[in-house]
Protein backbone atom coordinates (compact mmCIF):
# COMPACT_ATOMS: atom_id res chain seq x y z
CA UNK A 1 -4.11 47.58 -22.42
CA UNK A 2 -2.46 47.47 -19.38
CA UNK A 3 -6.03 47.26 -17.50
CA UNK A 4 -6.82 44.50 -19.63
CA UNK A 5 -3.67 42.48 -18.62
CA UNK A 6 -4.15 43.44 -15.03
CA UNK A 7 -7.60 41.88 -14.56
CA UNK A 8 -6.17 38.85 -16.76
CA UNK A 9 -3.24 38.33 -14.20
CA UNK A 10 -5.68 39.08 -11.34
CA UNK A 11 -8.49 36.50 -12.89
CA UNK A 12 -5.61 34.14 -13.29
CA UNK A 13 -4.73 34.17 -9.70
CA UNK A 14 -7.79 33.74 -8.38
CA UNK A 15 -8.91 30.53 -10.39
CA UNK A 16 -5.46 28.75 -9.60
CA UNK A 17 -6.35 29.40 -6.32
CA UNK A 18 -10.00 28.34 -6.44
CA UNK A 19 -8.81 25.26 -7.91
CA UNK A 20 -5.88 24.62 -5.32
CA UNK A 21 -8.38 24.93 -2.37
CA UNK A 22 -10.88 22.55 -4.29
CA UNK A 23 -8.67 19.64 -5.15
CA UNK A 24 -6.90 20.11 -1.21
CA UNK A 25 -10.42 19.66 0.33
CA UNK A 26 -12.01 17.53 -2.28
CA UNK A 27 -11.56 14.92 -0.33
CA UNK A 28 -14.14 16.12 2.95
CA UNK A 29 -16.45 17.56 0.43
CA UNK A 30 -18.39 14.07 0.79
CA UNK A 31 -18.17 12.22 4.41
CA UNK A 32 -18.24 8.92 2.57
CA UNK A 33 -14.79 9.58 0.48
CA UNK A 34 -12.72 9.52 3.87
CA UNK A 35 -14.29 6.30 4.73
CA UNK A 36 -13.61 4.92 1.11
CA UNK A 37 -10.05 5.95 1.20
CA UNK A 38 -8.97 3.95 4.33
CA UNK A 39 -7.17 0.88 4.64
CA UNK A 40 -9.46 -2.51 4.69
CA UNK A 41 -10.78 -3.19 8.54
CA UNK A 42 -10.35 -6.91 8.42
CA UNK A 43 -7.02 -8.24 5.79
CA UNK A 44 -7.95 -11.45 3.30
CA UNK A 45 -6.22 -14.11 3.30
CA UNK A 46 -3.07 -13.82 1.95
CA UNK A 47 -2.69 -14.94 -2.11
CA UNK A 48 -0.92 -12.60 -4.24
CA UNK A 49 2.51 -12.43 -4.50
CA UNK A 50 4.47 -9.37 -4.59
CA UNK A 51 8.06 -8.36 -5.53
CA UNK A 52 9.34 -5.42 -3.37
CA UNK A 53 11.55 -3.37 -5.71
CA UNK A 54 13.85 -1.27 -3.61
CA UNK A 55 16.14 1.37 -5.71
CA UNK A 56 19.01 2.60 -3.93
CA UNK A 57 22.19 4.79 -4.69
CA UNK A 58 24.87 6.87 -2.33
CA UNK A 59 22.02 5.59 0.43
CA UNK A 60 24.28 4.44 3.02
CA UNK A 61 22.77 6.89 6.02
CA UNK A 62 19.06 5.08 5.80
CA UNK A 63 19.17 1.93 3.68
CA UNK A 64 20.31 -0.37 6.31
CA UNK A 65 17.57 0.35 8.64
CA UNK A 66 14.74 0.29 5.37
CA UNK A 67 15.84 -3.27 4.47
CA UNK A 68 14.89 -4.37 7.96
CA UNK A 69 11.99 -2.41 7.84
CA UNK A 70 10.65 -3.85 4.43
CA UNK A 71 11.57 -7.75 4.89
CA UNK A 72 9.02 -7.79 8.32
CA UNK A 73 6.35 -7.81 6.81
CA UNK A 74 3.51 -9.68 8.37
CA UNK A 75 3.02 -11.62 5.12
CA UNK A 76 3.97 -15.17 4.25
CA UNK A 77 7.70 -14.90 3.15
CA UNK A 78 7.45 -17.37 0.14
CA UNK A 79 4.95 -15.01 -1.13
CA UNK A 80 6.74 -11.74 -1.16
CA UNK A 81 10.47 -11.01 -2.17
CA UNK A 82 12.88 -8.03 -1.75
CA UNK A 83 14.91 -6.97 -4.58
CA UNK A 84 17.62 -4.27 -3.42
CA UNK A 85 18.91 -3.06 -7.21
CA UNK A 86 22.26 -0.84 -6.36
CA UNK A 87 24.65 0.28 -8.92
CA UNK A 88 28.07 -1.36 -9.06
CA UNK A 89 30.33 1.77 -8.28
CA UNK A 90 28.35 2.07 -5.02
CA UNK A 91 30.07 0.11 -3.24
CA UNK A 92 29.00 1.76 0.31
CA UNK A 93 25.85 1.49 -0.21
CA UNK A 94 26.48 -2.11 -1.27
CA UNK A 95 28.05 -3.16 1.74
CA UNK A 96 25.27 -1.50 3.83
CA UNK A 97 22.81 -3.55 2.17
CA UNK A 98 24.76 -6.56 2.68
CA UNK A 99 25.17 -6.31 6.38
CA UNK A 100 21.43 -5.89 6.74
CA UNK A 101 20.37 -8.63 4.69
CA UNK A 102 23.45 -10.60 7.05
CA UNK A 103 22.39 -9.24 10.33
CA UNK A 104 18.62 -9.15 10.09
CA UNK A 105 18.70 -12.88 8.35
CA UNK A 106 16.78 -11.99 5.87
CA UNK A 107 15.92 -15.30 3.54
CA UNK A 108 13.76 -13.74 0.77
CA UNK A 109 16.03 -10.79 -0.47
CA UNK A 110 17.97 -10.48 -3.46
CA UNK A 111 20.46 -7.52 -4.12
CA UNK A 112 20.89 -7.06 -7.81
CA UNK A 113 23.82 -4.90 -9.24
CA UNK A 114 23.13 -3.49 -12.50
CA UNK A 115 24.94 -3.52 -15.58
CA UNK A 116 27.71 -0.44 -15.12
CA UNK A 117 27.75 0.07 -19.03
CA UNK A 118 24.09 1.05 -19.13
CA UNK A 119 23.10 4.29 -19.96
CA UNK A 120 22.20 6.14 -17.99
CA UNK A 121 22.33 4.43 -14.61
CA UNK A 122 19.11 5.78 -12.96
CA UNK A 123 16.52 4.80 -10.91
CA UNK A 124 14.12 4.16 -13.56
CA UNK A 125 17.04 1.75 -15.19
CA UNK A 126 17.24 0.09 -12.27
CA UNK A 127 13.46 -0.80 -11.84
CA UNK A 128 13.38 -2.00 -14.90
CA UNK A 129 16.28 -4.13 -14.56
CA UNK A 130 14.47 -5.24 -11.37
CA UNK A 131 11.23 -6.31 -13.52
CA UNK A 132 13.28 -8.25 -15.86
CA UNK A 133 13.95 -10.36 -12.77
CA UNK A 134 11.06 -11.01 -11.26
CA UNK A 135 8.64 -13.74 -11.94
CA UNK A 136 5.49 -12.24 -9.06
CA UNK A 137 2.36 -10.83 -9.61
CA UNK A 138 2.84 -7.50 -8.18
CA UNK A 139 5.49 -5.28 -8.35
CA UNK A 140 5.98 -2.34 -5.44
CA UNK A 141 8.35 0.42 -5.31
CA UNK A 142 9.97 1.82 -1.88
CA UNK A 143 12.36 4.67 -1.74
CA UNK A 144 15.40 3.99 0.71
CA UNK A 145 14.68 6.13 3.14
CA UNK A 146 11.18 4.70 4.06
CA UNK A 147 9.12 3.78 6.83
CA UNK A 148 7.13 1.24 5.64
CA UNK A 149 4.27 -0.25 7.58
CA UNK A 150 4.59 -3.86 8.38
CA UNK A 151 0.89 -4.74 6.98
CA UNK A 152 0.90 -2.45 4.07
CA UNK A 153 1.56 -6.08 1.97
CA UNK A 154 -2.00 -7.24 3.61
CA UNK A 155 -3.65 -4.18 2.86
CA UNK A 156 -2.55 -4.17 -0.86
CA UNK A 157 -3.56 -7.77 -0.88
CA UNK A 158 -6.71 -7.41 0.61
CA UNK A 159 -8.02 -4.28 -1.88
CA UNK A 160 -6.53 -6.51 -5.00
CA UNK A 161 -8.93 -9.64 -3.78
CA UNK A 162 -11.83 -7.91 -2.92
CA UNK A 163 -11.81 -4.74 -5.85
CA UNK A 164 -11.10 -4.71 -9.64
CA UNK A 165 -7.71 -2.50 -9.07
CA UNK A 166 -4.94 -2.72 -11.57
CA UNK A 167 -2.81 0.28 -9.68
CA UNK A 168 -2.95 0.76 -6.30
CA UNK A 169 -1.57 3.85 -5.30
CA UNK A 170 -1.36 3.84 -1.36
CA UNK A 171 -0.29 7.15 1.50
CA UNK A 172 3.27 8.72 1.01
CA UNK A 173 3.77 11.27 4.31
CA UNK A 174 6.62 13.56 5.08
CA UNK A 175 7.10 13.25 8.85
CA UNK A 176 9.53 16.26 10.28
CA UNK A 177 7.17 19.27 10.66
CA UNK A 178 9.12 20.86 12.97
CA UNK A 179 12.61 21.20 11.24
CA UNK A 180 13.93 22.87 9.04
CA UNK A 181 12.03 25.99 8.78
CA UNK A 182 10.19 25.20 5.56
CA UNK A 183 9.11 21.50 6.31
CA UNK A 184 5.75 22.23 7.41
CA UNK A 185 4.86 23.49 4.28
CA UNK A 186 6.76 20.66 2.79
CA UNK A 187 4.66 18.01 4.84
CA UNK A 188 1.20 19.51 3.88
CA UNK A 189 2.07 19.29 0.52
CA UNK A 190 2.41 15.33 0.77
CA UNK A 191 -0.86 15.42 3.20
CA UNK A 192 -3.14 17.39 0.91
CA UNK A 193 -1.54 15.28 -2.35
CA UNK A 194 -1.90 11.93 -0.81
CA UNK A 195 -5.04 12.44 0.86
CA UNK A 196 -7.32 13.89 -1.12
CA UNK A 197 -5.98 15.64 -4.57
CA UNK A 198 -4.68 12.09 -5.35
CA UNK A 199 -8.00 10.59 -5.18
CA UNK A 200 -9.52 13.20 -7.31
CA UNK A 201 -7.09 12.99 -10.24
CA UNK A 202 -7.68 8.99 -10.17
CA UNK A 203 -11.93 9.92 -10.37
CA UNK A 204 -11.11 11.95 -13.46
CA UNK A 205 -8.65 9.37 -14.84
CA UNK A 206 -5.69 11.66 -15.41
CA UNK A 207 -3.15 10.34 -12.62
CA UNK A 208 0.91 11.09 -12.69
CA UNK A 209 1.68 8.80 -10.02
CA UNK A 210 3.84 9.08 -7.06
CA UNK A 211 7.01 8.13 -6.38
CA UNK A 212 6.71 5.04 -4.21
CA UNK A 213 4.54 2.57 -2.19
CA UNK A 214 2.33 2.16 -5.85
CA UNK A 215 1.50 -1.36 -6.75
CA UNK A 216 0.93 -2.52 -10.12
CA UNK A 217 0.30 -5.89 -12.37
CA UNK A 218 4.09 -7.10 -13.84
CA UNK A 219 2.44 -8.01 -16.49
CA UNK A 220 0.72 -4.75 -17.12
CA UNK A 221 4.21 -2.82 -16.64
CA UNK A 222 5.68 -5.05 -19.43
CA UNK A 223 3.24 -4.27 -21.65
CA UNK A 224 4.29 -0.65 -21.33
CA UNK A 225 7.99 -1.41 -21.90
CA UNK A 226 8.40 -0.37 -17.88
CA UNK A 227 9.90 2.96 -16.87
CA UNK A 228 11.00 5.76 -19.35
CA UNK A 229 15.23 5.79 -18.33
CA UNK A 230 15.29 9.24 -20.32
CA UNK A 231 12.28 10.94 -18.11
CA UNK A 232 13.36 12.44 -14.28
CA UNK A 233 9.48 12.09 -12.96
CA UNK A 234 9.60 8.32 -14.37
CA UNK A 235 6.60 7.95 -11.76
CA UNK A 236 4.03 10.14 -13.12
CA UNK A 237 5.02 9.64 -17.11
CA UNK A 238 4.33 5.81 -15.94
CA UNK A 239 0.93 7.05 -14.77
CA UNK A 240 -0.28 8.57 -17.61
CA UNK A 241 0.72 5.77 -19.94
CA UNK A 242 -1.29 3.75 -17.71
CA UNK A 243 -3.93 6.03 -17.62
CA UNK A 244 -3.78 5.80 -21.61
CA UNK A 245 -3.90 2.05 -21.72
CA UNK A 246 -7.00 2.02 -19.66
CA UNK A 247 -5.47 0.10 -16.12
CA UNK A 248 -7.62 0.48 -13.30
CA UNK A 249 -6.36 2.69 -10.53
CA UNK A 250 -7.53 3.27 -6.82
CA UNK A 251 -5.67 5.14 -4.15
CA UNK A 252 -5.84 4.62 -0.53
CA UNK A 253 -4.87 6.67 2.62
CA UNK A 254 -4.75 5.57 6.27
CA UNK A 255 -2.70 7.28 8.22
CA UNK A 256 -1.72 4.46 10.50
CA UNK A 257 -0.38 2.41 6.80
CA UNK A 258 1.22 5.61 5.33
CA UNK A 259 4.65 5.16 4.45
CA UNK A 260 6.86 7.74 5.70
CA UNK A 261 9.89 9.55 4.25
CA UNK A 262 11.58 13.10 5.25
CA UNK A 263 11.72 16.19 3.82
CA UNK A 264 14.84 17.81 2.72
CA UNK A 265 17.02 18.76 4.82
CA UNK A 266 17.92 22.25 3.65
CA UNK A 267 17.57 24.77 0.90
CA UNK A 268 20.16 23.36 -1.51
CA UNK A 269 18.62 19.67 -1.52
CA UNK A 270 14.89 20.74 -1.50
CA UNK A 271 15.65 23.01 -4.81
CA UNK A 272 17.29 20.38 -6.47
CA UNK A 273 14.58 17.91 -5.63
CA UNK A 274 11.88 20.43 -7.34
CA UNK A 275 13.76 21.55 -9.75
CA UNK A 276 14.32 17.59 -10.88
CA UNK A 277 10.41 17.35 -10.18
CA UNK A 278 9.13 20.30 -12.28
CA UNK A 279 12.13 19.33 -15.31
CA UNK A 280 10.33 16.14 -15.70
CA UNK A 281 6.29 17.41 -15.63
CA UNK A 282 7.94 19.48 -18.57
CA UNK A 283 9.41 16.30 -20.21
CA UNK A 284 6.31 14.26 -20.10
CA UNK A 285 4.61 17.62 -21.28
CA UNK A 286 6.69 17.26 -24.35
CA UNK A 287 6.45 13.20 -24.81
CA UNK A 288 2.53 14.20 -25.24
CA UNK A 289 1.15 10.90 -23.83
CA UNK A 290 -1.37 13.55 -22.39
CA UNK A 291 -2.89 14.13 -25.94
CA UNK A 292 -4.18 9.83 -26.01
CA UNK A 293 -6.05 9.97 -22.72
CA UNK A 294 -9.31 9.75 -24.45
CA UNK A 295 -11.07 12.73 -23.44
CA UNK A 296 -10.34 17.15 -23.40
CA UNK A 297 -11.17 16.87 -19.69
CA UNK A 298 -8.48 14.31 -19.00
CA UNK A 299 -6.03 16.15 -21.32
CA UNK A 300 -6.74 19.70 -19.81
CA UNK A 301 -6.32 17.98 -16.13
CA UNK A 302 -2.90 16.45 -17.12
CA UNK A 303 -1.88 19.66 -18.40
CA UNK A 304 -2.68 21.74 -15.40
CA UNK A 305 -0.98 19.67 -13.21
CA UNK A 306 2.16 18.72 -15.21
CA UNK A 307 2.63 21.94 -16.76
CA UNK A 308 1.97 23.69 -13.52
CA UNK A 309 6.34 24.83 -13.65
CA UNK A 310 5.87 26.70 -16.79
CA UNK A 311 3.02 28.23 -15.34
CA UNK A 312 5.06 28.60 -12.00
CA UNK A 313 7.76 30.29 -13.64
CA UNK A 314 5.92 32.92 -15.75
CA UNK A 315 4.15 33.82 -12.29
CA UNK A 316 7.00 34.10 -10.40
CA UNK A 317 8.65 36.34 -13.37
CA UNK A 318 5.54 38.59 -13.97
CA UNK A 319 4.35 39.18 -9.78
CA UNK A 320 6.65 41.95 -9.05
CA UNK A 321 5.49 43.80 -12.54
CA UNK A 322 2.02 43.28 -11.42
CA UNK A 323 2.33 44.43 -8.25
CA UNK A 324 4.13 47.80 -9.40
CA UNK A 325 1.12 48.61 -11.88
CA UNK A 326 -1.30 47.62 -8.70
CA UNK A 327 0.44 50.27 -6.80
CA UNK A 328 1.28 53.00 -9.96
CA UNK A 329 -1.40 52.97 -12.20
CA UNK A 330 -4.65 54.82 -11.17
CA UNK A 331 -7.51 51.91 -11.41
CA UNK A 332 -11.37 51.81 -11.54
CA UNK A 333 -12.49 51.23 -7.84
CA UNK A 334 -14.43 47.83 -8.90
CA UNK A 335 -11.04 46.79 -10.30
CA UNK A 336 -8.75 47.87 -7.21
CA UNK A 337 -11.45 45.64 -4.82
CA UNK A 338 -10.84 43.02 -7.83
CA UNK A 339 -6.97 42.98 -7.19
CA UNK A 340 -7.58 42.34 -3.69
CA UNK A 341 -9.36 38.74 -4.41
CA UNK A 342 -6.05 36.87 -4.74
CA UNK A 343 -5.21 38.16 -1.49
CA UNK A 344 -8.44 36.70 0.37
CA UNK A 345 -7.69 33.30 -1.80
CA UNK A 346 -4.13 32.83 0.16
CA UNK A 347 -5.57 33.81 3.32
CA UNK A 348 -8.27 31.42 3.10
CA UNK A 349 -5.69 28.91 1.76
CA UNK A 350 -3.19 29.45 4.65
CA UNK A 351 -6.09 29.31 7.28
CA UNK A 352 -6.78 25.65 5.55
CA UNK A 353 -3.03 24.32 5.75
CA UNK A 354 -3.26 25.55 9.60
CA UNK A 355 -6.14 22.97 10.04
CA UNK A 356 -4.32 20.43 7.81
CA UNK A 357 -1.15 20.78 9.94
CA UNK A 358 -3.33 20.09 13.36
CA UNK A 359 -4.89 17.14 11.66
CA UNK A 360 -1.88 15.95 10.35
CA UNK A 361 -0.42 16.24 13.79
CA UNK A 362 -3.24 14.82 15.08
CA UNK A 363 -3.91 11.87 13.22
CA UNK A 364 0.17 10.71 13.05
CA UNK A 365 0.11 10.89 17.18
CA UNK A 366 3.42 13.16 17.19
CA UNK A 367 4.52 15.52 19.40
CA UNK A 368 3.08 18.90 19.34
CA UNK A 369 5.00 22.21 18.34
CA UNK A 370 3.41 25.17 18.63
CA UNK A 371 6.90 26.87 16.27
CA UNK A 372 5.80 25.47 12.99
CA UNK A 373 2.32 27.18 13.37
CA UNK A 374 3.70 30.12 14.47
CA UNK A 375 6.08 30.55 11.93
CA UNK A 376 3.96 29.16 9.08
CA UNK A 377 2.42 32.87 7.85
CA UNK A 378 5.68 34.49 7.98
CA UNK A 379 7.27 31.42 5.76
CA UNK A 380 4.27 31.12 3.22
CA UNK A 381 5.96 33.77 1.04
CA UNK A 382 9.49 32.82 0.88
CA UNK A 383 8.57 28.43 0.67
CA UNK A 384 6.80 30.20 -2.71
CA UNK A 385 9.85 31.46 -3.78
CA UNK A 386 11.79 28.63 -3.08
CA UNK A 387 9.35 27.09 -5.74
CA UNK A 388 9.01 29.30 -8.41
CA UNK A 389 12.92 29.61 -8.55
CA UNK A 390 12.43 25.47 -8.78
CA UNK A 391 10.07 25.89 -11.43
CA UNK A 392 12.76 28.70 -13.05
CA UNK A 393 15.76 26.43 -12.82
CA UNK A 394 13.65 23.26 -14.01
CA UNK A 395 12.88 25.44 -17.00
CA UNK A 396 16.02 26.74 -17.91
CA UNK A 397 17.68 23.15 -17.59
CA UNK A 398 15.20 21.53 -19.91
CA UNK A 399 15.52 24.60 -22.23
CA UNK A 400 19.37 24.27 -22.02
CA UNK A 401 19.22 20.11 -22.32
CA UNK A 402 20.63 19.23 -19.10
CA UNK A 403 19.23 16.04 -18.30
CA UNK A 404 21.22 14.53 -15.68
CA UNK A 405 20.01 13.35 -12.15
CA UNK A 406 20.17 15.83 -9.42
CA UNK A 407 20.35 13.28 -6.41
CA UNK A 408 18.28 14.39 -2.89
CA UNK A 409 20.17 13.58 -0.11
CA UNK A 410 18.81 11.25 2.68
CA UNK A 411 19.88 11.34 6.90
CA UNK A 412 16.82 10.10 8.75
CA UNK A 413 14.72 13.06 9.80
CA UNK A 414 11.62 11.45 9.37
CA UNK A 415 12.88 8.72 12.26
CA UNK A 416 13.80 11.03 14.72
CA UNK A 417 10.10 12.79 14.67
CA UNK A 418 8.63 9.68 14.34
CA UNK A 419 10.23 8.75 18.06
């Protein structure tokens, strides 16, 4: 029995890996997808209009500086608005929103302060309360902290005029690499998601989307009642309702359009930010939106990905007792060299997130450090950990019923690397 659940754990190990290494690369498994994925070459003449919804709370470190950002765009201002939706107790943040709007003279932003008896007062409350108020064709989404390119508005415009696209999802990239010790791994997470495993959930049609920087039809998000206020990955449960309804999604990836963020900034933030991450795949699990795409092979994608913490968690628990049986229990020779497969899948997987992190280097023009490749083996093992105890605590909170919003904290990391 125990042999039986050894090669099952082992067999198990090496198909998530297999599949990990296919999705990461499926991108330059065809020389015409990186081509297809870029921004347009030449932008159409501007005719859409587009509300920019930015969500904001505690965010007075960075939101000053994203407000700027976001209202130069190199887009006719009567066609584009800024909506800056802040929650009334927040009155920091307000006032930093209200000096940039004052100082950068800023005509075509609005700052909306939501109704304090809501409940709850989240961010997917408060895009919804920004699509009540909004009359334009498009609606985007940028985090406060981001760097957002001042074209990304023409390139959005551009793919809607020229493609049938309902949902345009376009590049989120961590920039700090270099600091703190786990944000390499952090940033190739974002570079492999963005870049290529994005684009081959949207070819199967099963597509949690991210975060920010997605465009979609208003008219299509009212039709789906908006955002779910009681989900904390309001982003991908949006997706797959979409997905369900049939809306027609494309994502794009240039790295001179990407919009940049940071990663967190130590342990304590980055845990909370998983564990809020892998708590809501389980919720929209458990809504079961998954079960009306249309088709198994949509369903069994959605389930992979979403109820990869589970799956995280049981791995994380089971390892060690796998491990001890590896070394303790006499085993067939076929079946020791069989145990020694996962090992050649995370070699072969760390030897790919080396080339990803020169690329990604590469391709974002920033200064070289040879300490993140350097220390990148040595940190594989514990930046695991730090998810699978994510994954555990994600569990255990959903299990237990606590629902409530574990905020990341924000200070500008992403700026400094990007100088």
């Amino acid at each position: 029995m125990i042999t039986i659940l050894y090669i099952v754990f082992t067999s198990i190990m090496f198909a998530q890996g297999i599949a990990i290494m296919y999705f990461n690369l499926y991108i330059w498994l065809d020389e015409d997808r990186l081509d297809r994925i870029l921004s347009p070459k030449e932008f159409s003449k501007p005719n859409h209009t587009f509300t920019i919804m930015l969500p904001a709370y505690h965010e007075e470190a960075v939101l000053g500086e994203t407000i700027k950002k976001v209202a130069k765009q190199n887009y006719p201002v009567g066609l584009y608005e800024v909506l800056i939706i802040l929650q009334p107790s927040d009155s920091g943040t307000i006032e930093v929103a209200e000096r940039a709007v004052k100082e950068a003279e800023i005509k075509n932003a609005t700052i909306l302060i939501v109704d304090p008896d809501h409940t709850p007062l989240n961010k997917p409350y408060q895009l919804n309360y920004a699509l009540e108020n909004t009359n334009n064709e498009l609606a985007v989404i940028f985090d406060s902290e981001d760097e957002v390119h001042e074209d990304i508005l023409n390139v959005a415009n551009t793919i809607y005029s020229t493609k049938e696209v309902d949902i345009l999802q376009c590049g989120v990239q961590l920039m700090n690499y270099s600091k703190p010790w786990f944000a390499s791994h952090n940033v190739l997470e974002y570079y492999f998601w963005f870049k290529s495993r994005m684009h081959a959930h949207m070819k199967i049609g099963a597509v949690p989307l991210g975060g920010n920087t997605v465009f979609f039809r208003s008219s299509q998000l009212r039709r789906v009642k908006g955002w779910n206020e009681n989900c904390l990955t309001e982003d991908a449960d949006l997706g797959l309702r979409l997905s369900q309804h049939g809306a027609k999604m494309r994502a794009s990836y240039d790295p001179i359009h990407v919009t940049k963020e940071e990663t967190p900034h130590n342990i304590d933030q980055f845990i909370k930010q998983r564990t809020r991450w892998s708590q809501g795949f389980i919720q929209v699990v458990k809504f079961g939106d998954w079960r009306r795409l249309g088709s198994l092979k949509k369903s069994a994608l959605s389930i992979y990905l979403l109820g990869f913490p589970i799956f995280h968690s049981l791995l994380i628990l089971t390892t060690p007792i796998f491990i001890v049986i590896g070394l303790v229990t006499p085993l067939p020779f076929a079946l020791s060299l069989l145990s020694f497969t996962p090992v050649f899948i995370v070699m072969m997987m760390i030897a790919i997130q080396l080339v990803g992190l020169y690329e990604f280097v590469r391709e974002q023009k920033l200064k070289f450090s040879i300490w993140p490749f350097l220390f990148f083996i040595p940190t594989f093992i514990p930046y695991q950990l730090m998810l699978g105890y994510g994954a555990l605590r994600a569990t255990y909170r959903e299990f237990k019923g606590l629902n409530n919003w574990e905020k990341t904290a924000h200070s500008g990391l992403h700026r400094e690397s990007s100088k």
